[in-house]
C-alpha atoms as a PDB file:
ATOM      1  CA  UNK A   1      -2.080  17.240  -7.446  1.00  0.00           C
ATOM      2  CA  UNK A   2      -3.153  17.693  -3.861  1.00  0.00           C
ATOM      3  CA  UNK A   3      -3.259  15.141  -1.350  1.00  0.00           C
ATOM      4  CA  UNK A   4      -2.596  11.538  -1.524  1.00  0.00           C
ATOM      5  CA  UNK A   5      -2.746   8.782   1.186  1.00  0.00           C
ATOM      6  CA  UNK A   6      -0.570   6.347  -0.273  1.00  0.00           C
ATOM      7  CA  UNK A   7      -0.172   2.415   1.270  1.00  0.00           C
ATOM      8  CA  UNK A   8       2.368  -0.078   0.285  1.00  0.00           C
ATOM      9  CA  UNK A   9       2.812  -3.610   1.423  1.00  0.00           C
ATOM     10  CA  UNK A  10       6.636  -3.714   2.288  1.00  0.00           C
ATOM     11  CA  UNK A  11       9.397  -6.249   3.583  1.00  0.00           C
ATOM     12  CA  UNK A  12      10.435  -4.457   6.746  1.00  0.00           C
ATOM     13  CA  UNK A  13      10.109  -1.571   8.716  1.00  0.00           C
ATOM     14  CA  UNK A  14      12.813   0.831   6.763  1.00  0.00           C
ATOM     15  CA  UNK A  15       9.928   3.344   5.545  1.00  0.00           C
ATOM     16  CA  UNK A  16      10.780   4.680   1.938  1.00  0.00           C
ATOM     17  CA  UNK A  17      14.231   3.070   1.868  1.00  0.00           C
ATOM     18  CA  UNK A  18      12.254  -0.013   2.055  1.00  0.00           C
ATOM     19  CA  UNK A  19      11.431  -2.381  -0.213  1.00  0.00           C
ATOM     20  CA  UNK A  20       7.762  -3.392  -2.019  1.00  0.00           C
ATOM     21  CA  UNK A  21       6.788  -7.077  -0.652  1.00  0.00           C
ATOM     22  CA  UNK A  22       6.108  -9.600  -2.745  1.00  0.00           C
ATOM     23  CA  UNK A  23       2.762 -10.314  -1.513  1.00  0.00           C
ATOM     24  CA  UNK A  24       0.100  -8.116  -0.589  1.00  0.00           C
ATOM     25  CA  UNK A  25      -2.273  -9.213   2.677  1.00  0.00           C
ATOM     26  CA  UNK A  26       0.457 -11.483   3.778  1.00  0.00           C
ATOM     27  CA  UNK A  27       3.182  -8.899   3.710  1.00  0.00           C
ATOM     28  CA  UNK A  28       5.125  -8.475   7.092  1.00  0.00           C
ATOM     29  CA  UNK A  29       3.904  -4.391   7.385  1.00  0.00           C
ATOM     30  CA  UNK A  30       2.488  -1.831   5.754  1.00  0.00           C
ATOM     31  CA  UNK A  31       4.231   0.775   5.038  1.00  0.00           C
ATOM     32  CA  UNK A  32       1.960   4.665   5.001  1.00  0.00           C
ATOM     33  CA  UNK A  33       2.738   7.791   2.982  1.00  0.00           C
ATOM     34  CA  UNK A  34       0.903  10.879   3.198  1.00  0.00           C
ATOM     35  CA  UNK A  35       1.994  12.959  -0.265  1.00  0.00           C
ATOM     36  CA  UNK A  36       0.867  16.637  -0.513  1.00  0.00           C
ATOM     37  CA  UNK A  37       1.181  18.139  -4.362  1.00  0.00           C
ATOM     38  CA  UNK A  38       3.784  14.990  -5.121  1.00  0.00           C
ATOM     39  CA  UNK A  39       5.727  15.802  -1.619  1.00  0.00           C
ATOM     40  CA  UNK A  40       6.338  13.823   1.403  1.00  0.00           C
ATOM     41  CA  UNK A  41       4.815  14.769   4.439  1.00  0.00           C
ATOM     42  CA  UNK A  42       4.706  11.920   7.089  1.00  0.00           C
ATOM     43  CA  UNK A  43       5.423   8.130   6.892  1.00  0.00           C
ATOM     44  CA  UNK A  44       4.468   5.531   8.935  1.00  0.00           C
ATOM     45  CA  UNK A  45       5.357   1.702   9.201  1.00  0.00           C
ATOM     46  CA  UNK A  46       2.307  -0.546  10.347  1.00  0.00           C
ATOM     47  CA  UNK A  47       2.495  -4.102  11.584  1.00  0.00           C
ATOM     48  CA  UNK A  48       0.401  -6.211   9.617  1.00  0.00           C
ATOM     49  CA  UNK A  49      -1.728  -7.995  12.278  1.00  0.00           C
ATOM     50  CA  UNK A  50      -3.032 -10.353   9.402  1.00  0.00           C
ATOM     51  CA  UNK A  51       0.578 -11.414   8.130  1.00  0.00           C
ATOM     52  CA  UNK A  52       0.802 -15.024   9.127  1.00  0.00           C
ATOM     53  CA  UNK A  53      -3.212 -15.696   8.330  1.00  0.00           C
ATOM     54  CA  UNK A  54      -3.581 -18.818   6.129  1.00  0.00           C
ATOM     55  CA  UNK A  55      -6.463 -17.262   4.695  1.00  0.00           C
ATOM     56  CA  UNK A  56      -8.604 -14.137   4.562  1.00  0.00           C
ATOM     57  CA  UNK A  57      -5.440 -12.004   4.791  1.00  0.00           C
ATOM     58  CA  UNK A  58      -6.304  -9.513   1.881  1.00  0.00           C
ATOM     59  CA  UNK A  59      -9.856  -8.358   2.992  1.00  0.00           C
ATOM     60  CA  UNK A  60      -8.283  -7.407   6.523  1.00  0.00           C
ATOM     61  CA  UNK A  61      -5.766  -5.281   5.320  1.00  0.00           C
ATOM     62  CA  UNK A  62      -8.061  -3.916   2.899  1.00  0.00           C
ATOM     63  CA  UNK A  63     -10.536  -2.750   5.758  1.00  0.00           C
ATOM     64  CA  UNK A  64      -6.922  -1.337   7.753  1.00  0.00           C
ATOM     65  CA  UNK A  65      -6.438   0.930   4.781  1.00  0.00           C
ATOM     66  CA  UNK A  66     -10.285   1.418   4.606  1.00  0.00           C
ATOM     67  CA  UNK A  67     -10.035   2.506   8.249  1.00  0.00           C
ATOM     68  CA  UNK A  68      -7.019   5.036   7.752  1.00  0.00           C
ATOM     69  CA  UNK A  69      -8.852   6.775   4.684  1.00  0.00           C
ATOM     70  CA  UNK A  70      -5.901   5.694   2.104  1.00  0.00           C
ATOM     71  CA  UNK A  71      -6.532   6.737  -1.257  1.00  0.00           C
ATOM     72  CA  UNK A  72      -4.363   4.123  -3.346  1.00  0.00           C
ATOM     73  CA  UNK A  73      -2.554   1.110  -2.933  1.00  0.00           C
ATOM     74  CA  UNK A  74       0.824   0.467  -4.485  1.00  0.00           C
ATOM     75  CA  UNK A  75       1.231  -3.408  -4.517  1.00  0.00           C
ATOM     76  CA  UNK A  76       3.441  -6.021  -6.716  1.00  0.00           C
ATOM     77  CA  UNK A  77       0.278  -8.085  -6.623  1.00  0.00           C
ATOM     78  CA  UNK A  78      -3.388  -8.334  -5.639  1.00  0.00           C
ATOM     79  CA  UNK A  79      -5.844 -11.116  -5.463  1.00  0.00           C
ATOM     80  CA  UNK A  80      -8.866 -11.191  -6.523  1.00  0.00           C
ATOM     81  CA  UNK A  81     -10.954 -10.503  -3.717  1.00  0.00           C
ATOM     82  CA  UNK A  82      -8.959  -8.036  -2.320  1.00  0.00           C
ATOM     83  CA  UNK A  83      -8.618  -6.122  -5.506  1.00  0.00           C
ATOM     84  CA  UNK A  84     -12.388  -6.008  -5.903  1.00  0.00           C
ATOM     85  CA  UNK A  85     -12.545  -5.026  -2.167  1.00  0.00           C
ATOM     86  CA  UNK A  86     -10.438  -2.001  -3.074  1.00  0.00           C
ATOM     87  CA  UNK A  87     -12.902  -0.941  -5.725  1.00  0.00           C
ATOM     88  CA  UNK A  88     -15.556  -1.390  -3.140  1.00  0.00           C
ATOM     89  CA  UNK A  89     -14.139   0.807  -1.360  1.00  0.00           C
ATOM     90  CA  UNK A  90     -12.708   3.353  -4.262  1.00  0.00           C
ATOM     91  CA  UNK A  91      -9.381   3.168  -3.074  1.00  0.00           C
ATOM     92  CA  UNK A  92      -7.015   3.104  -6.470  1.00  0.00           C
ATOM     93  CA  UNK A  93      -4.833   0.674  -7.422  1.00  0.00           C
ATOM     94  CA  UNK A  94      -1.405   1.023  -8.570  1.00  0.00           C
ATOM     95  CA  UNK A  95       0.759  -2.161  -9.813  1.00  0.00           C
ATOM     96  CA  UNK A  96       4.751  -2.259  -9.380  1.00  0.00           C
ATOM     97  CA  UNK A  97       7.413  -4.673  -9.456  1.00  0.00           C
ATOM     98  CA  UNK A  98       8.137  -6.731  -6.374  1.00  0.00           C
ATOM     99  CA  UNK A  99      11.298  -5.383  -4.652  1.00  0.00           C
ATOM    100  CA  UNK A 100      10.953  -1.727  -5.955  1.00  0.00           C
ATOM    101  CA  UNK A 101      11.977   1.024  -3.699  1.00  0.00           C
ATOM    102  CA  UNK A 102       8.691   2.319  -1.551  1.00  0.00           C
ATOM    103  CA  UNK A 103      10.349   5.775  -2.418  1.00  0.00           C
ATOM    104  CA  UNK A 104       9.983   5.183  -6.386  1.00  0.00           C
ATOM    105  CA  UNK A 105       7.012   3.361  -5.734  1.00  0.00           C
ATOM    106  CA  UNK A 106       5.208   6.494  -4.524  1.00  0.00           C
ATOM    107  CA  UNK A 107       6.477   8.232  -7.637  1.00  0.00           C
ATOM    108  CA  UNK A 108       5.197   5.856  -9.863  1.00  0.00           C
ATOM    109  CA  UNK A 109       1.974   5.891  -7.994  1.00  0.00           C
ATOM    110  CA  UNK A 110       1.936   9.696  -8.031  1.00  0.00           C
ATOM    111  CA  UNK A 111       2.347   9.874 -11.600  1.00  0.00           C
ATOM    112  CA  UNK A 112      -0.330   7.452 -12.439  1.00  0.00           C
ATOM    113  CA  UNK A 113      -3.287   8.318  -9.769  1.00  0.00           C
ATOM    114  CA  UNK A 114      -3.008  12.107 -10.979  1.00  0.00           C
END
């Protein structure tokens, strides 16, 4: 499986007991997982500087997640230009329902990148 840099927009700052936001560049953080063969091994909960941005929020967190070398996104949804910014930048793409636990998030993500 190896490793996996795994980003999900989230509602808070509660790591995996959070919960996936509803909205991807506008969501209040970010919320970090570094997986290692399917097993946690450091979180971290970003502020999203580009949260209250009436536009253009998207491609800013894309080039965040660009910048910390994150290998797939686990969103509820994605626009248009950000998804394609994702592909850009080969970072994969993983689609769950809004409210979902980060912590099955990541599974479901896990399960589908590998």
């Amino acid at each position: 499986m190896g490793e996996l840099r795994v980003a999900v927009p989230t509602k808070g700052e509660k790591g995996l007991q959070d919960e996936v936001a509803e909205t991807f560049g506008r969501a209040k953080t970010i919320t970090v997982i570094d997986l290692v063969n399917g097993e946690v091994k450091d979180v971290r909960v970003l502020q999203n500087p580009a949260a209250s941005y009436r536009f253009g929020a998207g491609p800013i967190v894309v080039k965040i997640l660009a910048d910390l070398k994150v290998n797939v996104v686990v969103a509820s949804e994605l626009g248009p230009g950000a998804s394609t910014l994702l592909e850009d930048q080969k970072i994969a793409k993983v689609i769950v329902k809004p409210n979902m636990p980060v912590s099955d998030a990541i599974k479901v993500a896990a399960a589908q990148v590998n």
